[in-house]
C-alpha atoms as a PDB file:
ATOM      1  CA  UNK A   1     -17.682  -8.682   6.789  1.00  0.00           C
ATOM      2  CA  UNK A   2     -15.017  -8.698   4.612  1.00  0.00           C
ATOM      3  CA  UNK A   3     -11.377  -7.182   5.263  1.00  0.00           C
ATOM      4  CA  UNK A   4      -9.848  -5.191   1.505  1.00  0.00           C
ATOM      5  CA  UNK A   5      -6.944  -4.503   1.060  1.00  0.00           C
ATOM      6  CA  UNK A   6      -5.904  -0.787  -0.397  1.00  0.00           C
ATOM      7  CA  UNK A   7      -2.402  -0.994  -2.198  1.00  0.00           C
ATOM      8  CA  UNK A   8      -1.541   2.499  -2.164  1.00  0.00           C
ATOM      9  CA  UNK A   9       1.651   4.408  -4.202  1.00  0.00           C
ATOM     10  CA  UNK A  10       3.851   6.292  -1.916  1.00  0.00           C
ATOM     11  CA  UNK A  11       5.287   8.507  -4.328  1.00  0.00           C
ATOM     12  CA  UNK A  12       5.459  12.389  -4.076  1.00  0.00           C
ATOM     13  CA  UNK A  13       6.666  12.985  -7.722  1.00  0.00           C
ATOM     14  CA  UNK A  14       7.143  11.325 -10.792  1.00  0.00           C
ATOM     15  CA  UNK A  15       9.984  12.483 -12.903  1.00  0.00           C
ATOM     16  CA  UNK A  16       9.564  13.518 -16.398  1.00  0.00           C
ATOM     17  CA  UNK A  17      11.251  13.108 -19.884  1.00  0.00           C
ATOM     18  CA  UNK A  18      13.496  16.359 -19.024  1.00  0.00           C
ATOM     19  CA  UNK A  19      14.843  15.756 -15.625  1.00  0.00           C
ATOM     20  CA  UNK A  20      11.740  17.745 -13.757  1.00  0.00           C
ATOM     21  CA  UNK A  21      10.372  16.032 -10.428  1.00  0.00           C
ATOM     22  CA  UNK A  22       6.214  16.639 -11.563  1.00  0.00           C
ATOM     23  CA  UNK A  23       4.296  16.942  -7.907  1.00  0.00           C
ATOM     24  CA  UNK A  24       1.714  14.186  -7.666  1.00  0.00           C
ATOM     25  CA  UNK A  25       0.694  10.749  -5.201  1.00  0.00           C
ATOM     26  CA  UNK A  26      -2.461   9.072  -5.126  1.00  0.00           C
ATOM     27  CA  UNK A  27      -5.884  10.555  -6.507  1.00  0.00           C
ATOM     28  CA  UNK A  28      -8.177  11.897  -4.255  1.00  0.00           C
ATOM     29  CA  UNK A  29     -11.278  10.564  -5.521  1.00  0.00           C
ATOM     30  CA  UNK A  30      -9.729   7.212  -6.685  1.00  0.00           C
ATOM     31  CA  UNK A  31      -9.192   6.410  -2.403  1.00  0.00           C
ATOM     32  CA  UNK A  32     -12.172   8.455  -1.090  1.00  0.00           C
ATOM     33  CA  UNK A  33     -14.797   7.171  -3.166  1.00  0.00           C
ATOM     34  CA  UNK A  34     -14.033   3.210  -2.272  1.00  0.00           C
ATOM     35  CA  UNK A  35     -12.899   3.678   0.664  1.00  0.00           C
ATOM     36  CA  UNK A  36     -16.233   5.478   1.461  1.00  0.00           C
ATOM     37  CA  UNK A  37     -18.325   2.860   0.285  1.00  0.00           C
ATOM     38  CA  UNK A  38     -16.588  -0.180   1.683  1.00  0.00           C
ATOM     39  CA  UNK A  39     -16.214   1.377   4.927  1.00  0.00           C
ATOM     40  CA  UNK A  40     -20.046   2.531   5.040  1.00  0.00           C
ATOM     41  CA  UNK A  41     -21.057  -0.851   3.695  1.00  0.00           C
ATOM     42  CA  UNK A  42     -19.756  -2.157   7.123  1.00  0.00           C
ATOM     43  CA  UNK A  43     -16.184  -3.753   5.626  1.00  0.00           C
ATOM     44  CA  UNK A  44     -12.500  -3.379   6.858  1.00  0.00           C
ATOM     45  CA  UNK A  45      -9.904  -1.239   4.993  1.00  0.00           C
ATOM     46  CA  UNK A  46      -6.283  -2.028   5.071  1.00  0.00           C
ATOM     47  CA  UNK A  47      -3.707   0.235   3.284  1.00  0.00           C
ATOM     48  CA  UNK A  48      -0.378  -0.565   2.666  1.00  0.00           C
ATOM     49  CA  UNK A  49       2.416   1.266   0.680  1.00  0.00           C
ATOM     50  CA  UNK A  50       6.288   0.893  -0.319  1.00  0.00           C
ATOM     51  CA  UNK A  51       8.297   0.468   2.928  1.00  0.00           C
ATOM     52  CA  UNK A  52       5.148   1.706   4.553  1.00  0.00           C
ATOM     53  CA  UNK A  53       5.318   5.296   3.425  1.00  0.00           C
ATOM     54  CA  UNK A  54       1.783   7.775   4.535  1.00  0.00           C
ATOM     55  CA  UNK A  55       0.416   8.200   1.547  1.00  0.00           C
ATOM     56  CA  UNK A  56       0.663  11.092  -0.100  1.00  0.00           C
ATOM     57  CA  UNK A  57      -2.545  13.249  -1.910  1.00  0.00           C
ATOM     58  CA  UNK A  58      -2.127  14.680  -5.847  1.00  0.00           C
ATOM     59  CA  UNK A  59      -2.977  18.184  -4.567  1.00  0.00           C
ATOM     60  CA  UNK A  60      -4.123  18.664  -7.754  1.00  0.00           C
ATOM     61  CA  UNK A  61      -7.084  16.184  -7.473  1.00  0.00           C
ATOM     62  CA  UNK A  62      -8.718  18.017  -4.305  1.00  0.00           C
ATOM     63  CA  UNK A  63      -8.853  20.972  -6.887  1.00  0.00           C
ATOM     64  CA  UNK A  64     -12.867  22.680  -7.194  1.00  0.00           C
ATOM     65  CA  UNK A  65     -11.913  22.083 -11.072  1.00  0.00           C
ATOM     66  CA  UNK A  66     -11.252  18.234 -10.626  1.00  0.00           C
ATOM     67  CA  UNK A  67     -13.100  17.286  -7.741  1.00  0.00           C
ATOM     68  CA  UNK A  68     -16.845  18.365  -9.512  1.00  0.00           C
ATOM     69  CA  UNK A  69     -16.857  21.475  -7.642  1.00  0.00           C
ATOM     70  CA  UNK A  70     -16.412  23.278  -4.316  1.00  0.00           C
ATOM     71  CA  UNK A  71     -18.552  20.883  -2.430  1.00  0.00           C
ATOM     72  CA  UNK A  72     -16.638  17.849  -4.246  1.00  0.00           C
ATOM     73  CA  UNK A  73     -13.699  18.906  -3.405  1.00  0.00           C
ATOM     74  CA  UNK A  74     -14.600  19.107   0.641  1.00  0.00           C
ATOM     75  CA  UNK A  75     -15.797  15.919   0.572  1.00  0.00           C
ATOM     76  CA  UNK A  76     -12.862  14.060  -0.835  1.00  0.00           C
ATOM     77  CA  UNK A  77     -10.598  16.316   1.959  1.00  0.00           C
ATOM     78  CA  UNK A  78     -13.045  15.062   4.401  1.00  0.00           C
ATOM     79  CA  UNK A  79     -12.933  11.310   3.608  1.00  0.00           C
ATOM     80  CA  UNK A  80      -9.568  11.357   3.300  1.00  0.00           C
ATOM     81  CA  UNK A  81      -8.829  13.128   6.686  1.00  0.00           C
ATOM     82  CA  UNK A  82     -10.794  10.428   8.422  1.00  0.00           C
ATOM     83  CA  UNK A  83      -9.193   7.813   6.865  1.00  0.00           C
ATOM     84  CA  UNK A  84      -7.198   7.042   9.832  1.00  0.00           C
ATOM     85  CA  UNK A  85      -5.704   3.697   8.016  1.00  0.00           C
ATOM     86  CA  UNK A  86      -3.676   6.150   5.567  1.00  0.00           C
ATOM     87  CA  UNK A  87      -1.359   7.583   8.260  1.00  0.00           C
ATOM     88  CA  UNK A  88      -0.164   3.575   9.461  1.00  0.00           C
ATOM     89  CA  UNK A  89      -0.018   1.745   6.095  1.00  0.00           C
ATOM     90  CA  UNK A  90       1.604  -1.106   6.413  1.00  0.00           C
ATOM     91  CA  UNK A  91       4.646  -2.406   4.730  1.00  0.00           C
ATOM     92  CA  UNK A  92       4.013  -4.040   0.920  1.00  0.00           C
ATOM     93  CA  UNK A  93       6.526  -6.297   1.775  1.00  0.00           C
ATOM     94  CA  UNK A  94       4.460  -7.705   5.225  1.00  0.00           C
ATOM     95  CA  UNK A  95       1.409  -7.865   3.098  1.00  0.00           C
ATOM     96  CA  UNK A  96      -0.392 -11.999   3.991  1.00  0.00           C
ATOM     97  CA  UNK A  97      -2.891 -11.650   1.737  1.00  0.00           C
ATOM     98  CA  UNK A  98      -4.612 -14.699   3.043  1.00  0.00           C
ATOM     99  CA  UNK A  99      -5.529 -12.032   5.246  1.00  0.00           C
ATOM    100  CA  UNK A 100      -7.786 -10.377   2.537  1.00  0.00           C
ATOM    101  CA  UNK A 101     -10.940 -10.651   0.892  1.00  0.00           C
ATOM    102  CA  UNK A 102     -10.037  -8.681  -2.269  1.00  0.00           C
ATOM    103  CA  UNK A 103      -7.065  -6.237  -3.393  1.00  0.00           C
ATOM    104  CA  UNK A 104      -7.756  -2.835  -4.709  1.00  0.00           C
ATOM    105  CA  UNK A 105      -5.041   0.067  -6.038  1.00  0.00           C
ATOM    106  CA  UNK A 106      -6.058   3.340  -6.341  1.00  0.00           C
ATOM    107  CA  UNK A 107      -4.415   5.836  -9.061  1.00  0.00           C
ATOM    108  CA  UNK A 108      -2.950   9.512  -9.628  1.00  0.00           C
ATOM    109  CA  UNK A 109       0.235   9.491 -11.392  1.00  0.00           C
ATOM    110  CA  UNK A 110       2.181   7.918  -8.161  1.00  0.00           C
ATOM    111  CA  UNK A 111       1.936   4.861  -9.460  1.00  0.00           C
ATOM    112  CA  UNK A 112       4.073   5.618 -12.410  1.00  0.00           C
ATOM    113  CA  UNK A 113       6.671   6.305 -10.437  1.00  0.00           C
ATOM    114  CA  UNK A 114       6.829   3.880  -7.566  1.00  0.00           C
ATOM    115  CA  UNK A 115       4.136   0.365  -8.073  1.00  0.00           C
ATOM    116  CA  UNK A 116       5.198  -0.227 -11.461  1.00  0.00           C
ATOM    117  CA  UNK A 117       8.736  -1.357 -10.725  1.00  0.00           C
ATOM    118  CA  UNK A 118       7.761  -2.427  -6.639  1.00  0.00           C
ATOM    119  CA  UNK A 119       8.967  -6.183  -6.601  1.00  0.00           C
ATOM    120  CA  UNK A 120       6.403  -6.660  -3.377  1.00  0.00           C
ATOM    121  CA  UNK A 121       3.388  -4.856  -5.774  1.00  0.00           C
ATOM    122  CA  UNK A 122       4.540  -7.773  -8.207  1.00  0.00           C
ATOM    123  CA  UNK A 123       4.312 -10.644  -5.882  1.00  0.00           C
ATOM    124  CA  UNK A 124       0.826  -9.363  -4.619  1.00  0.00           C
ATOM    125  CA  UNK A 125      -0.889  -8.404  -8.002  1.00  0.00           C
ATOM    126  CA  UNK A 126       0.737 -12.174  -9.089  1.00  0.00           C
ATOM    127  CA  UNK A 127      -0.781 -14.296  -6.272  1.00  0.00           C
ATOM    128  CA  UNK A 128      -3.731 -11.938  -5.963  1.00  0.00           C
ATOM    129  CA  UNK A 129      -4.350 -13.207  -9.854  1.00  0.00           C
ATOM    130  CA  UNK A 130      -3.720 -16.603  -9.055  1.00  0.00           C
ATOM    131  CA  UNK A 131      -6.130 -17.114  -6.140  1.00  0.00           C
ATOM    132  CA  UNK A 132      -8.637 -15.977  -7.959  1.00  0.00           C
ATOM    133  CA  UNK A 133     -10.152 -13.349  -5.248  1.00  0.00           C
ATOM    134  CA  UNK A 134     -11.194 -10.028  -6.819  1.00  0.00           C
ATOM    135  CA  UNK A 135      -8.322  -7.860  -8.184  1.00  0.00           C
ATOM    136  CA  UNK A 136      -9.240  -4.194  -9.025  1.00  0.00           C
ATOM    137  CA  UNK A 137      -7.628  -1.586 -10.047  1.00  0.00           C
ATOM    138  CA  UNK A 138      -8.398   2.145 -11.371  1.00  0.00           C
ATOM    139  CA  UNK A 139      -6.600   5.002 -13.956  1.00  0.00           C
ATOM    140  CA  UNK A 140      -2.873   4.890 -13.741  1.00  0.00           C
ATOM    141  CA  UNK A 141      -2.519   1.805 -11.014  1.00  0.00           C
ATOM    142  CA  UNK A 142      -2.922  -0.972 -13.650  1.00  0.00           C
ATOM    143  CA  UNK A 143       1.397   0.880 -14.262  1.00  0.00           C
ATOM    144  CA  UNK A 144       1.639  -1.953 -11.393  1.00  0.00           C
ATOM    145  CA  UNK A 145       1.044  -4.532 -13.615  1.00  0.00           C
ATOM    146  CA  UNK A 146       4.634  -3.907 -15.097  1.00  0.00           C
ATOM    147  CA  UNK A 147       5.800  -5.085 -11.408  1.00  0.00           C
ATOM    148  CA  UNK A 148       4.235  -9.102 -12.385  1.00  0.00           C
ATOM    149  CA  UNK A 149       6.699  -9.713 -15.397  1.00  0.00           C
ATOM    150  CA  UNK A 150       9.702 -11.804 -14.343  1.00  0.00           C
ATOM    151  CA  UNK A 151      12.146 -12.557 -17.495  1.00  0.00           C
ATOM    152  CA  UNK A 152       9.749 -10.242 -19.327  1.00  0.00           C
ATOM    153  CA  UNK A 153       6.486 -12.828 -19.281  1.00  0.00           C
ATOM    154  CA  UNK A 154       3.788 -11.766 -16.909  1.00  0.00           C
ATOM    155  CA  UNK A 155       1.006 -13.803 -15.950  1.00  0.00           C
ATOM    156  CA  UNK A 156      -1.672 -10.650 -16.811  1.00  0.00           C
ATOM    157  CA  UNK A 157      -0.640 -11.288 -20.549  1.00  0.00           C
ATOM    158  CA  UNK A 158      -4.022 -11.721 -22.532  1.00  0.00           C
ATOM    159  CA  UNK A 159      -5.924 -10.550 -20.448  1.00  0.00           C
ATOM    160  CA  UNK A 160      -8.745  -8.049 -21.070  1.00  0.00           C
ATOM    161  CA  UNK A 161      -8.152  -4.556 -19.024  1.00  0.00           C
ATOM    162  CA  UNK A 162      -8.628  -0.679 -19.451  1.00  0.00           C
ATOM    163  CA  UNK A 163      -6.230   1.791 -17.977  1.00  0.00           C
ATOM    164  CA  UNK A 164      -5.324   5.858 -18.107  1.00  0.00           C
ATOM    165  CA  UNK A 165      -5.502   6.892 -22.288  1.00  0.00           C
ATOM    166  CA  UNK A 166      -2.878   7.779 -24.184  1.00  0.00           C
ATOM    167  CA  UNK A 167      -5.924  10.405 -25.518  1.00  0.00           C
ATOM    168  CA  UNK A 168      -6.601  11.553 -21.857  1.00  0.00           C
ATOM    169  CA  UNK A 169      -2.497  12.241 -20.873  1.00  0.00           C
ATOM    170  CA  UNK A 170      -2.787  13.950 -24.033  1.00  0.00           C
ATOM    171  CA  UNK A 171      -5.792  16.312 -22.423  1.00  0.00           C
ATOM    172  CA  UNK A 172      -3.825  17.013 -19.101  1.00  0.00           C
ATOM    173  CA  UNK A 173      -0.785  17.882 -20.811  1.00  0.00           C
ATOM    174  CA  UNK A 174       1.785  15.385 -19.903  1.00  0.00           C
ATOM    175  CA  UNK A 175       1.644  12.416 -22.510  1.00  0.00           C
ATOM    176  CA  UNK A 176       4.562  14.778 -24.368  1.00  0.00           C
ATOM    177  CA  UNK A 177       6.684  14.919 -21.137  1.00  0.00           C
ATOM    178  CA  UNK A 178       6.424  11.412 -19.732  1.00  0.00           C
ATOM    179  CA  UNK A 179       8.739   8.659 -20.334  1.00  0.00           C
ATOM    180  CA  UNK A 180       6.604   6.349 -21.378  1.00  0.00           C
ATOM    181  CA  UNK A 181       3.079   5.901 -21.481  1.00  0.00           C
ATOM    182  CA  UNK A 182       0.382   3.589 -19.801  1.00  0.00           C
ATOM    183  CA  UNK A 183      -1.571   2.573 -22.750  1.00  0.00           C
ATOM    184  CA  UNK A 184       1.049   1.778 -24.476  1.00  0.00           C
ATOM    185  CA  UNK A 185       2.929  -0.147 -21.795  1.00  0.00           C
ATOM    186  CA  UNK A 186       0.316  -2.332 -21.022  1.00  0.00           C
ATOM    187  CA  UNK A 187       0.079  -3.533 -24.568  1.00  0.00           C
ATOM    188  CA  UNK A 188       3.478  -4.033 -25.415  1.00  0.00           C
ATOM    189  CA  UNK A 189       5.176  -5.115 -22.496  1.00  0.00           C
ATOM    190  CA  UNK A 190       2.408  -6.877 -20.916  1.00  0.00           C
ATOM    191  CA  UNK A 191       0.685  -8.178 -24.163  1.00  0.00           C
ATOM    192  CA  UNK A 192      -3.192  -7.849 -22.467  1.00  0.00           C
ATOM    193  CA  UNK A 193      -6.055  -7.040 -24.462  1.00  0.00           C
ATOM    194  CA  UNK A 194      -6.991  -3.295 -23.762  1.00  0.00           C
ATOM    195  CA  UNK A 195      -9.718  -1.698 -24.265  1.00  0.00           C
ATOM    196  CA  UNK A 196     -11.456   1.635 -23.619  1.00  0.00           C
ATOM    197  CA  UNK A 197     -14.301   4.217 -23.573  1.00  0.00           C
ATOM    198  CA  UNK A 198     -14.712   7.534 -23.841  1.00  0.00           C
ATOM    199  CA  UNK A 199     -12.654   9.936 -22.256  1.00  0.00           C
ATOM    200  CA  UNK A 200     -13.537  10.712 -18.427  1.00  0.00           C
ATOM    201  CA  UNK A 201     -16.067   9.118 -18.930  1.00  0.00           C
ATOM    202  CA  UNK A 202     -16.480   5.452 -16.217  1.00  0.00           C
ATOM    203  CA  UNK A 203     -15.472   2.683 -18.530  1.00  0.00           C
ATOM    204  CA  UNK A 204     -15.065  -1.136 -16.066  1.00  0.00           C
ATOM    205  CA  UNK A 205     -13.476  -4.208 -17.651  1.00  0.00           C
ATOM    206  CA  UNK A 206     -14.052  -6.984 -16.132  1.00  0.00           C
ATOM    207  CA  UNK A 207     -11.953 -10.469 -17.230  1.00  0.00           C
ATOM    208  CA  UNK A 208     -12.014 -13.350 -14.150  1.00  0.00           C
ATOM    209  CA  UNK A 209     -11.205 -12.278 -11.014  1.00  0.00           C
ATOM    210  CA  UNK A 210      -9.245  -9.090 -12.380  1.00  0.00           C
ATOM    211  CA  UNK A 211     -11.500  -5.503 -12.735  1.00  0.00           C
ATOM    212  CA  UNK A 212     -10.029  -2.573 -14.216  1.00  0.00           C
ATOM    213  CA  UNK A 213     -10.868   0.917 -14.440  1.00  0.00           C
ATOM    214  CA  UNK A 214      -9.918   3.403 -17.061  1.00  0.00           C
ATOM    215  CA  UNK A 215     -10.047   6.993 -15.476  1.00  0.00           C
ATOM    216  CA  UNK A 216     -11.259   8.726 -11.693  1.00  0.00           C
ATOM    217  CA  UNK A 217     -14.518   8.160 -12.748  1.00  0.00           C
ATOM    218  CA  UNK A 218     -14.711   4.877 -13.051  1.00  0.00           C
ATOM    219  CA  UNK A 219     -13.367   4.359  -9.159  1.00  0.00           C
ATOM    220  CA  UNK A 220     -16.932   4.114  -7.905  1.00  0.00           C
ATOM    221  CA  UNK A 221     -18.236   1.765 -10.543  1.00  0.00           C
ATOM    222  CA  UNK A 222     -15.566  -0.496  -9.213  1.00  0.00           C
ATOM    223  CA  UNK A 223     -15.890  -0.090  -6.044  1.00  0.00           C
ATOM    224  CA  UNK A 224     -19.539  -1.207  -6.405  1.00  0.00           C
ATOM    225  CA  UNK A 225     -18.550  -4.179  -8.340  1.00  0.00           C
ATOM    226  CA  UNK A 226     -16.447  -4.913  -5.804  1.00  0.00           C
ATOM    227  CA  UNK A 227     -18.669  -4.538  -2.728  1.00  0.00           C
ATOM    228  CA  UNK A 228     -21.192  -6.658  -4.905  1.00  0.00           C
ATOM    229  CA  UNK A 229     -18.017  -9.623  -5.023  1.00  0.00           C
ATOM    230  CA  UNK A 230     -16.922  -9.446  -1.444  1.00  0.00           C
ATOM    231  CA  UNK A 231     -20.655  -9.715  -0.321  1.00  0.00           C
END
């Protein structure tokens, strides 16, 4: 059985273009999902944040609204309450990742906010890349990739990937209010090849050993790609 390892933001808020501290973390359905499926597939989760930080849920995503419903919603809370992995995340900086089969970060606006400048995210998206294990990553995570670029070069450049729209910031009101956006990031100051789908709706890249996802919905589509990789 194979052993993943979930690199998870530790953020609580993510400030915006005026000065205001916006509530968010991790997305509910981004962790549950996976983590659901590797875990019930018989495979070992480990979770590991900035300076070991608990994780903390966008309360937002465990909303009826976001979560598909009432009985969505529960089952995300559920998942996530018996994740007992997300209350003793290790540190990013103790991460061995000889010690893993395969890397995956979640989303939710956290990682705006704390992965995409996290020198130990870089180093472990970086060799991740290099040993050519599976790398995935969902919505707003691939703002880690920022993390990889040492005297402004990083070794994702050219690479085909998907990643959060500028189109669906735009729907949940914040593309005005942010600093900077994802889509755009990745293509300027990474230089990869991005691509999308429609909006919300699951749209996978895959290009090597890295997998991307564009939006919550797409979570599960990688997770299955990656259960299909580690098996």
């Amino acid at each position: 059985m194979a052993t993943i390892l979930f690199v998870v933001s530790g953020a609580t808020y993510w400030v915006l273009k005026d000065g205001t501290r916006y509530a968010t973390g991790y997305w509910a359905e981004e962790f549950a999902l996976p983590y659901k499926k590797v875990t019930e597939a018989g495979h070992d989760v480990v979770v590991a944040t900035p300076n070991g930080v608990t994780p903390n849920v966008d309360m937002m995503s465990l909303r009826p609204s976001m979560a598909g419903g009432e009985e969505g919603a529960l089952e995300l809370e559920a998942i996530i309450r018996s994740a007992e992995v997300m209350r003793r995340p290790l540190k990013l900086s103790d991460v061995r990742l000889e010690d893993y089969d395969a890397v995956y970060l979640p989303g939710g606006h956290g990682p705006m906010s704390d992965l995409w400048q996290d020198a130990d995210a870089g180093r472990i998206l970086t060799a991740q890349l290099a040993s050519g294990r599976p790398l995935a990553i969902v919505c707003h995570a691939p703002a880690a990739l920022l993390s990889t670029r040492i005297h402004g070069e990083s070794p994702f450049k050219g690479y085909r990937c998907t990643g959060f729209t500028n189109d669906e910031e735009e729907a949940v009101g914040l593309a005005s209010r942010a600093t900077w956006l994802l889509e755009d990031e990745l293509k300027d100051k990474i230089g990869v090849d991005y691509s999308r789908g429609a909006m919300w709706e699951p749209y996978k890249v895959e290009d090597r050993n890295l997998i991307t996802g564009q939006n919550p919905h797409s979570a599960a589509v990688l997770a299955d790609r990656l259960l299909e990789l580690v098996s």
